[in-house]
PDB file of N, CA and C in Angstrom:
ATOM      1  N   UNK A   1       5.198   4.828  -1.356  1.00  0.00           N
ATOM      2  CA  UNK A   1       4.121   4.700  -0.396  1.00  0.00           C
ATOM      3  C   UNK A   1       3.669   6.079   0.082  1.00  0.00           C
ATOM      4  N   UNK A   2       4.398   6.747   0.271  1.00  0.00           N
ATOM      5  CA  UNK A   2       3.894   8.418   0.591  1.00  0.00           C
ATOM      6  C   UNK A   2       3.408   9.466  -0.483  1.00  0.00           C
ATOM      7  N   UNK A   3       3.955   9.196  -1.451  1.00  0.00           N
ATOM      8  CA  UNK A   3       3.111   9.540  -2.980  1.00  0.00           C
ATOM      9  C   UNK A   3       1.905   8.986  -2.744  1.00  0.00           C
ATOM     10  N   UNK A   4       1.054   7.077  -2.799  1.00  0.00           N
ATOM     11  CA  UNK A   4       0.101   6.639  -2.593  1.00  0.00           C
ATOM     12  C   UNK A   4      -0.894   7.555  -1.076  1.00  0.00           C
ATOM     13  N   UNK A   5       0.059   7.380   0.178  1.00  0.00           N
ATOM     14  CA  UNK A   5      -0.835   8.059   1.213  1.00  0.00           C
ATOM     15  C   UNK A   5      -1.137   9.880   0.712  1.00  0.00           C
ATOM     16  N   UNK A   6      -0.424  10.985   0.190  1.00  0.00           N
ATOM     17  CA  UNK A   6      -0.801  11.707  -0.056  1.00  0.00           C
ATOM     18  C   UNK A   6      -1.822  12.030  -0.812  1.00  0.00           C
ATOM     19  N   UNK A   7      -1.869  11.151  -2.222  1.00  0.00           N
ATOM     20  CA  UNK A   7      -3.052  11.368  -2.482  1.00  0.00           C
ATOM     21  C   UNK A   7      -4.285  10.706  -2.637  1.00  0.00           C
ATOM     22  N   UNK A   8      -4.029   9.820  -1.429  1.00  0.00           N
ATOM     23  CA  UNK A   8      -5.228   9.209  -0.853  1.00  0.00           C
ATOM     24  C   UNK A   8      -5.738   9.612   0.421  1.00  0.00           C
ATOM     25  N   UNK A   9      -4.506  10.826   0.914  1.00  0.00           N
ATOM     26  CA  UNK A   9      -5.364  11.750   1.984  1.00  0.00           C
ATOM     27  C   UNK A   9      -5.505  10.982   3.515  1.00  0.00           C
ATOM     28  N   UNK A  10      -4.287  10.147   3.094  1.00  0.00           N
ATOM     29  CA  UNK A  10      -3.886   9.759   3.992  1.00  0.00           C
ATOM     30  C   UNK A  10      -3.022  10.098   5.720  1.00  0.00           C
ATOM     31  N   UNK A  11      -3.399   9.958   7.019  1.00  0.00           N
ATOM     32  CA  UNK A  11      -2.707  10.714   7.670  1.00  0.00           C
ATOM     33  C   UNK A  11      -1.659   9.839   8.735  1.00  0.00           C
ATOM     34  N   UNK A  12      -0.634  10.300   7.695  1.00  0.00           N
ATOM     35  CA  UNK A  12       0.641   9.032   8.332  1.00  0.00           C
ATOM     36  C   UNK A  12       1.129   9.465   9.842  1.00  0.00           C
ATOM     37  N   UNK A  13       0.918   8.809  10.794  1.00  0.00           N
ATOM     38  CA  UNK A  13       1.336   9.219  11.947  1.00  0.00           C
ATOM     39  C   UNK A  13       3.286   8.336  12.625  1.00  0.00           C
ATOM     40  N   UNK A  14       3.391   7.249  11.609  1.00  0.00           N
ATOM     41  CA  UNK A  14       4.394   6.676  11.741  1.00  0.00           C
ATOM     42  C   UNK A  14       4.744   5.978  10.725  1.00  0.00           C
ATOM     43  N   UNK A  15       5.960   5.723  10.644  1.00  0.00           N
ATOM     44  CA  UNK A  15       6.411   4.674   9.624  1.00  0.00           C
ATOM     45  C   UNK A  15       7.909   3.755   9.679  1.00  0.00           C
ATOM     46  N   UNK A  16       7.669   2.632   9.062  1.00  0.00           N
ATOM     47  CA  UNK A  16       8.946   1.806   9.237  1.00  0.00           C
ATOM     48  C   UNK A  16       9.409   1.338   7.750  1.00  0.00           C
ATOM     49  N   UNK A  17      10.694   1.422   7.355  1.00  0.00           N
ATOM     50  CA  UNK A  17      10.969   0.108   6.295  1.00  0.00           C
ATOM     51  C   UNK A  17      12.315  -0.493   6.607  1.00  0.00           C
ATOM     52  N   UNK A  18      12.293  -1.690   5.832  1.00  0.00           N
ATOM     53  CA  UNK A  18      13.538  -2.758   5.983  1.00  0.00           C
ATOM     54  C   UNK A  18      13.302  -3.218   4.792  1.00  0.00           C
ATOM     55  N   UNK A  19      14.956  -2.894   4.294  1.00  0.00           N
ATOM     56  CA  UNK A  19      15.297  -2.942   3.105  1.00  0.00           C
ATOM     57  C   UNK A  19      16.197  -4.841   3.276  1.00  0.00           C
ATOM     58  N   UNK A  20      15.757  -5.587   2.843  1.00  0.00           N
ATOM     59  CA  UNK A  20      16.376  -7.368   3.064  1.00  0.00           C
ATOM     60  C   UNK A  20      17.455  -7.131   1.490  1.00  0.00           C
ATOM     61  N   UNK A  21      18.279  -8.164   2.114  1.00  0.00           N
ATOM     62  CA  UNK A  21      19.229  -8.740   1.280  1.00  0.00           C
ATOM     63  C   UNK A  21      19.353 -10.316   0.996  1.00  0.00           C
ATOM     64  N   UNK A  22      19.365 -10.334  -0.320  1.00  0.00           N
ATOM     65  CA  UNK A  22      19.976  -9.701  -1.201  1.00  0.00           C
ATOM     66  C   UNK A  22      19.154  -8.363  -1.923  1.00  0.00           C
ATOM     67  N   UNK A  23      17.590  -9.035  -1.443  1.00  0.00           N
ATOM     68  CA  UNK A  23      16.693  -7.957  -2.492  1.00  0.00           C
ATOM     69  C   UNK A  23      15.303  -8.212  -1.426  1.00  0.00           C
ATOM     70  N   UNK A  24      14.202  -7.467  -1.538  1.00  0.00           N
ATOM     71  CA  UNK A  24      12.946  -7.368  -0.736  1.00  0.00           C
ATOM     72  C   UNK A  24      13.211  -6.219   0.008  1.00  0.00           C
ATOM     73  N   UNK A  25      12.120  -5.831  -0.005  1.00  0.00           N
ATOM     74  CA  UNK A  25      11.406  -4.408   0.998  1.00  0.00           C
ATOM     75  C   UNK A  25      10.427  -5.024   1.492  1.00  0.00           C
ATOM     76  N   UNK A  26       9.977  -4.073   2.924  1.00  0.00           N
ATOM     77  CA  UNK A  26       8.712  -4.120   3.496  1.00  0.00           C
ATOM     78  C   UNK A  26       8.872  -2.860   4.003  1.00  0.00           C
ATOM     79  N   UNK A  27       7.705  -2.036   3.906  1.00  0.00           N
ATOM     80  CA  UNK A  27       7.526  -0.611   4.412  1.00  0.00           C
ATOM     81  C   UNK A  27       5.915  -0.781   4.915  1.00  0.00           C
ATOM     82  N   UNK A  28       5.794   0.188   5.886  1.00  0.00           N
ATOM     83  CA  UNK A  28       4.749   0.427   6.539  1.00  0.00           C
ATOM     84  C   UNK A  28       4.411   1.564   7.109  1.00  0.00           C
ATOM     85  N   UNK A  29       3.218   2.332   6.635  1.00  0.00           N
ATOM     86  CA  UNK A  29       2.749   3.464   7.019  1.00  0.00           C
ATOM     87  C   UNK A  29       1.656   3.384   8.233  1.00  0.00           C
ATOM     88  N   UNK A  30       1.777   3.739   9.516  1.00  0.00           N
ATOM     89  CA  UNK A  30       0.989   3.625  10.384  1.00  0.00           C
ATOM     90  C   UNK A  30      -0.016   4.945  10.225  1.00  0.00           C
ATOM     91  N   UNK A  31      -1.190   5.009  10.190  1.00  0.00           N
ATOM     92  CA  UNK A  31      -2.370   6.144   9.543  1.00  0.00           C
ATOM     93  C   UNK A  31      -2.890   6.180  10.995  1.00  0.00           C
ATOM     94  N   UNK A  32      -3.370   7.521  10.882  1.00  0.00           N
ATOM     95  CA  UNK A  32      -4.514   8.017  11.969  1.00  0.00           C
ATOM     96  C   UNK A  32      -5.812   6.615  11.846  1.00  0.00           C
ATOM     97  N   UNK A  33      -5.654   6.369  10.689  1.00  0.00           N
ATOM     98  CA  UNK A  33      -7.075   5.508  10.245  1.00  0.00           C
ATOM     99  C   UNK A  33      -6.761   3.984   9.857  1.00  0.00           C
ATOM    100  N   UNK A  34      -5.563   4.015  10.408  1.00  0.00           N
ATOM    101  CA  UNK A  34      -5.152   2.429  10.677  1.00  0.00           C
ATOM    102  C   UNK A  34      -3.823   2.030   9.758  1.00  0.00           C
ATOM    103  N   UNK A  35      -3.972   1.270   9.069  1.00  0.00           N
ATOM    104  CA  UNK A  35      -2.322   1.210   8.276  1.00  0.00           C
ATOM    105  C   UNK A  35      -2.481   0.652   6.671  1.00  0.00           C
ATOM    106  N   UNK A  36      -1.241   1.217   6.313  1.00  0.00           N
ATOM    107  CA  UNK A  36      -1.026   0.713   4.762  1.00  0.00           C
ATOM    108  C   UNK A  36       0.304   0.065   4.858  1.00  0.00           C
ATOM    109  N   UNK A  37       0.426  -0.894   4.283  1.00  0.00           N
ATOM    110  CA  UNK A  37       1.862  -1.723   4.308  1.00  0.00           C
ATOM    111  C   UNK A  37       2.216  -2.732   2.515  1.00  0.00           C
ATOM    112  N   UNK A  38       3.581  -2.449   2.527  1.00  0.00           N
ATOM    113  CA  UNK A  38       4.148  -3.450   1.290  1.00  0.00           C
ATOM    114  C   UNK A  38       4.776  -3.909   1.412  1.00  0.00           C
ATOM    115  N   UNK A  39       5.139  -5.107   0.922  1.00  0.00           N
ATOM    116  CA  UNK A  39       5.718  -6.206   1.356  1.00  0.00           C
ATOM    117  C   UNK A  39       6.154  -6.344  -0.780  1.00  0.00           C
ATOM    118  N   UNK A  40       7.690  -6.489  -1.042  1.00  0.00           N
ATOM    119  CA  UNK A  40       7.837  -7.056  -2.044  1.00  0.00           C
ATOM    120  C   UNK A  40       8.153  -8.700  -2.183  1.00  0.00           C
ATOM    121  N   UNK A  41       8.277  -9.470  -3.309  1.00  0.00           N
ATOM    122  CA  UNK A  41       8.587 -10.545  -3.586  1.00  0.00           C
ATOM    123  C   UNK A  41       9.250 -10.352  -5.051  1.00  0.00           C
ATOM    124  N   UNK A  42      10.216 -10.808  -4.876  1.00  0.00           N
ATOM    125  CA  UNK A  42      11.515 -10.387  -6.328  1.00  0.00           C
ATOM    126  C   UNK A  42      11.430 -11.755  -7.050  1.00  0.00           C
ATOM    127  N   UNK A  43      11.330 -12.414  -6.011  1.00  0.00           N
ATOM    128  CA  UNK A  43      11.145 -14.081  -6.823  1.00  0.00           C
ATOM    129  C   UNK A  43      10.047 -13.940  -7.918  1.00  0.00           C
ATOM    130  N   UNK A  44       9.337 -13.706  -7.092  1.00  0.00           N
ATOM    131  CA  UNK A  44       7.525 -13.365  -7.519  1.00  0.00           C
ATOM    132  C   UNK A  44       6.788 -12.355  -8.552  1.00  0.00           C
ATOM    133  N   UNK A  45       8.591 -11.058  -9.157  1.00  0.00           N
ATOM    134  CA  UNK A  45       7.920 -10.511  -9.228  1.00  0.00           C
ATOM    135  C   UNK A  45       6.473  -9.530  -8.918  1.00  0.00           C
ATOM    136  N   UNK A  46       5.909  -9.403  -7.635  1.00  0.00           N
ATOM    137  CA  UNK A  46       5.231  -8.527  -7.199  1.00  0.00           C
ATOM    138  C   UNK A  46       5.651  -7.884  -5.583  1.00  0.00           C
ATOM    139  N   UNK A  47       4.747  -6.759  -5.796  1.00  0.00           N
ATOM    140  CA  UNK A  47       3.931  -6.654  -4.184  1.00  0.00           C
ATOM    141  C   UNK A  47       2.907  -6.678  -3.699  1.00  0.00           C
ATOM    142  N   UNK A  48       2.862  -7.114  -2.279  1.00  0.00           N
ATOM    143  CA  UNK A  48       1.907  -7.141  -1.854  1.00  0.00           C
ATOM    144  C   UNK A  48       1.410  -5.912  -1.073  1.00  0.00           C
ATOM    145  N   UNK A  49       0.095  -5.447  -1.501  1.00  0.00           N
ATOM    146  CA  UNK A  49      -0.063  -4.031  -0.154  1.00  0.00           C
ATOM    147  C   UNK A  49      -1.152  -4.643   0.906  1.00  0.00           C
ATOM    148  N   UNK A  50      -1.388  -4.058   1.892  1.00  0.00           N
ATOM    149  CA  UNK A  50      -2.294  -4.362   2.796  1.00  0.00           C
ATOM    150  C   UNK A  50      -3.106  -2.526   3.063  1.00  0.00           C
ATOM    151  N   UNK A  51      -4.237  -2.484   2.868  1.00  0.00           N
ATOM    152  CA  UNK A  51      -4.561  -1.477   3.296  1.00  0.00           C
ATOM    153  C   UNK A  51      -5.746  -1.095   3.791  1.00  0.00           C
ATOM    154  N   UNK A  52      -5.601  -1.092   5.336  1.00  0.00           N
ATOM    155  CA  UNK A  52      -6.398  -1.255   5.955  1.00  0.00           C
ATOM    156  C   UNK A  52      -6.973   0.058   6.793  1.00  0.00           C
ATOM    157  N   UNK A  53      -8.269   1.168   6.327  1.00  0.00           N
ATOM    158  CA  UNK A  53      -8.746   2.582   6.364  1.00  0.00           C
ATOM    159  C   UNK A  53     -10.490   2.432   7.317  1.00  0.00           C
ATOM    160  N   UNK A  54     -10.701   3.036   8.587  1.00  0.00           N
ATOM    161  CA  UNK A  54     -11.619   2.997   8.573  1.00  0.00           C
ATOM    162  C   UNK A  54     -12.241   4.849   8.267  1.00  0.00           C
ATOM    163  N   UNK A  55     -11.774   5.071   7.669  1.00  0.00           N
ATOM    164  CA  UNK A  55     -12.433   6.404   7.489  1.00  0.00           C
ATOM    165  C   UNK A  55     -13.771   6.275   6.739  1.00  0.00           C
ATOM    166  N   UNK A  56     -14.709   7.212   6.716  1.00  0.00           N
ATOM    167  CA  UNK A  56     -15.634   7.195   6.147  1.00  0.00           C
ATOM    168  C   UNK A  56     -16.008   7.602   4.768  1.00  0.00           C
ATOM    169  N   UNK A  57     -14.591   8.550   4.388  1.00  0.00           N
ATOM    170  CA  UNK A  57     -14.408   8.862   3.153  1.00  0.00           C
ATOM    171  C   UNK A  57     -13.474   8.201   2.276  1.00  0.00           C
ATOM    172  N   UNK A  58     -12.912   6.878   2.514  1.00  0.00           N
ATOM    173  CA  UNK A  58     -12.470   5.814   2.177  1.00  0.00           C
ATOM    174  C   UNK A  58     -12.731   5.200   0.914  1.00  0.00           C
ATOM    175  N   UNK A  59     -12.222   5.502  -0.122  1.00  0.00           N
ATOM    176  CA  UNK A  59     -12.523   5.192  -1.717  1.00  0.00           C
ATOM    177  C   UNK A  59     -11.853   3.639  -1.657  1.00  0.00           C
ATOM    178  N   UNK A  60     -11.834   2.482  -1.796  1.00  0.00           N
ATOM    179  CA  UNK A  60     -11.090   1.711  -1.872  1.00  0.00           C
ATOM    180  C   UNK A  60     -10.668   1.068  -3.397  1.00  0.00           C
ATOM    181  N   UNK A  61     -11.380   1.869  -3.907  1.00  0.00           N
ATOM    182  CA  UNK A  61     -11.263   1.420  -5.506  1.00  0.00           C
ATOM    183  C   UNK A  61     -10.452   2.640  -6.496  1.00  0.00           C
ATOM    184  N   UNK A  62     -10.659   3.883  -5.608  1.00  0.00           N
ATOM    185  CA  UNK A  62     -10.077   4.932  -6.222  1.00  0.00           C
ATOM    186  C   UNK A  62      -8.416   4.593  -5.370  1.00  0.00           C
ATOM    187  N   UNK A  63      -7.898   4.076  -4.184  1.00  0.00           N
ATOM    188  CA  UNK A  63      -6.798   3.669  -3.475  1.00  0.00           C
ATOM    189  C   UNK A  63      -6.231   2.561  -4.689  1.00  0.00           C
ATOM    190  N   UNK A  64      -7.060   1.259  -4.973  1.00  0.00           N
ATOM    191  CA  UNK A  64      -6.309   0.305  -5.636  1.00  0.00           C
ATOM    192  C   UNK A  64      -6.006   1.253  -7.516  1.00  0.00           C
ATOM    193  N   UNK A  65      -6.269   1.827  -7.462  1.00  0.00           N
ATOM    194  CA  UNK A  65      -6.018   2.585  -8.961  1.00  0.00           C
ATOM    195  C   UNK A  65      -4.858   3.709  -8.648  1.00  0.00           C
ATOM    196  N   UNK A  66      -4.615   4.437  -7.365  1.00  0.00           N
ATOM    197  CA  UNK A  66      -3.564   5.175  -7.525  1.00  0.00           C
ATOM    198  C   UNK A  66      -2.468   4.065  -6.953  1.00  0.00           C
ATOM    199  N   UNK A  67      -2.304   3.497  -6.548  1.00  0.00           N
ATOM    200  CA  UNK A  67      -1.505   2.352  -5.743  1.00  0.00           C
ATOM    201  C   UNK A  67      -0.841   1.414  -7.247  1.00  0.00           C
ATOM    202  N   UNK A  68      -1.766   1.319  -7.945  1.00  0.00           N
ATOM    203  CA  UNK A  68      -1.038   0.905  -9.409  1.00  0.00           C
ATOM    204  C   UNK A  68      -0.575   1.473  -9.902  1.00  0.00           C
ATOM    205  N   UNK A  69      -1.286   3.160 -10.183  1.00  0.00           N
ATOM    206  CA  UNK A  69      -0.214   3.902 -10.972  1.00  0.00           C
ATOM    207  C   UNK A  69       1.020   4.661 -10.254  1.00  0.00           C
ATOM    208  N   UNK A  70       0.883   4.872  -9.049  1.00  0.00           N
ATOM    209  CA  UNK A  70       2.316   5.431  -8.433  1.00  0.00           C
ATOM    210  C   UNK A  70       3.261   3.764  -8.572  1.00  0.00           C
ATOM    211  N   UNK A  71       2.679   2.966  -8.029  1.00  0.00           N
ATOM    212  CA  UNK A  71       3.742   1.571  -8.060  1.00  0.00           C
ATOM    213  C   UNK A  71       4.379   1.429  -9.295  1.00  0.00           C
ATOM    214  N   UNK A  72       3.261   1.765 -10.312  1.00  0.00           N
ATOM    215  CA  UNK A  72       3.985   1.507 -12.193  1.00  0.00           C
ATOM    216  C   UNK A  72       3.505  -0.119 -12.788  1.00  0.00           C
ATOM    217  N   UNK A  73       2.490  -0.506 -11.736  1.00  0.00           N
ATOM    218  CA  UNK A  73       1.881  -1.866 -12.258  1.00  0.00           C
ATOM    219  C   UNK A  73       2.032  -1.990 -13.661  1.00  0.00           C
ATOM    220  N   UNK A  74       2.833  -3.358 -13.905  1.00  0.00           N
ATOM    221  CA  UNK A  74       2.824  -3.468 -15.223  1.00  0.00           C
ATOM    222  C   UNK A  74       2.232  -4.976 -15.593  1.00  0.00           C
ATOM    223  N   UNK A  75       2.060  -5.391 -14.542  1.00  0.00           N
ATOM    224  CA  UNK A  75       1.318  -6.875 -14.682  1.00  0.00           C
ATOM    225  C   UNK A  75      -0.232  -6.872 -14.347  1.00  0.00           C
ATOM    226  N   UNK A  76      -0.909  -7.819 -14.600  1.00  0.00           N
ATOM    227  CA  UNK A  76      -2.329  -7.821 -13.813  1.00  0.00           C
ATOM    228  C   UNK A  76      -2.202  -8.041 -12.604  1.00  0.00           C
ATOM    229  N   UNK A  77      -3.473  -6.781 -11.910  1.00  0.00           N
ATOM    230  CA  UNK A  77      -3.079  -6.638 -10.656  1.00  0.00           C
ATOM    231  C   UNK A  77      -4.358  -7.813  -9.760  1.00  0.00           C
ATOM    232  N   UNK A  78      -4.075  -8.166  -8.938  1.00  0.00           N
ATOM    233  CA  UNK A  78      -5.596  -8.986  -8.072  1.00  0.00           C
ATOM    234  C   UNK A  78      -6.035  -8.070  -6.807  1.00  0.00           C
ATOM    235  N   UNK A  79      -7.391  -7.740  -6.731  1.00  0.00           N
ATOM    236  CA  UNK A  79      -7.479  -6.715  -5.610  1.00  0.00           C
ATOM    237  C   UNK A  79      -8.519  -7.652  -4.763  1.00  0.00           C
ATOM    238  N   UNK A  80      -8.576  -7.518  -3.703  1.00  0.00           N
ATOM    239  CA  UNK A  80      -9.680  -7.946  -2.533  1.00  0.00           C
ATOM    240  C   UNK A  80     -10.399  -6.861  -1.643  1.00  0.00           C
ATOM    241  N   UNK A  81     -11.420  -6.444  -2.048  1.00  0.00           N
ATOM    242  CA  UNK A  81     -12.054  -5.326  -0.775  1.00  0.00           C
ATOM    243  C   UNK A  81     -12.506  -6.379   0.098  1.00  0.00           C
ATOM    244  N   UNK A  82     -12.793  -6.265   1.618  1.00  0.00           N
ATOM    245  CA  UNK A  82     -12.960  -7.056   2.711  1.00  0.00           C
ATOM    246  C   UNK A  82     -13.398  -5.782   3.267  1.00  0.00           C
ATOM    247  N   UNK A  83     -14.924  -5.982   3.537  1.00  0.00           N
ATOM    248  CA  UNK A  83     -15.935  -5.134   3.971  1.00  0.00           C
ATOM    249  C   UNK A  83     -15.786  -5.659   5.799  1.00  0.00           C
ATOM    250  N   UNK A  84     -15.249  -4.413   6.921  1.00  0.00           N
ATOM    251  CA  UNK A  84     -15.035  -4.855   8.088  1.00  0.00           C
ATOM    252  C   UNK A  84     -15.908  -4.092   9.039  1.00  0.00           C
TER     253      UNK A  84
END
């Protein structure tokens, strides 16, 4: 997640994770410009991110493309932009 916020120019002002057992993460980057968060599912095979930027220089398509390749997406990914 800090690989993803760096070079998305991101400005992390806080952060949390919890590592669950037997297996699951959730981490969360609190941003000057609001937050990025992941949530895994092991059952599921995936994660989920949430990423939510009001900056004005806000790529959200250039974000879902480094967010795959730092993650190592190896499945098809589903993206949602939600214009706010």
């Amino acid at each position: 997640m800090h690989e993803v916020a760096r070079r998305c120019r991101f400005d992390v002002r806080s952060e949390t994770f919890v590592q669950f057992e037997p297996l699951g993460a959730t981490g969360v980057l609190v941003l000057a410009e609001s937050h990025f968060s992941a949530h895994t599912f092991h059952e599921e095979e995936c994660v989920r991110v949430d990423c939510y930027c009001c900056s004005d220089t806000f790529n959200p398509l250039e974000c879902m493309r480094v967010i795959e390749e730092v993650f190592g997406a190896q499945k098809l990914c589903e993206w949602r932009v939600i214009e706010r």
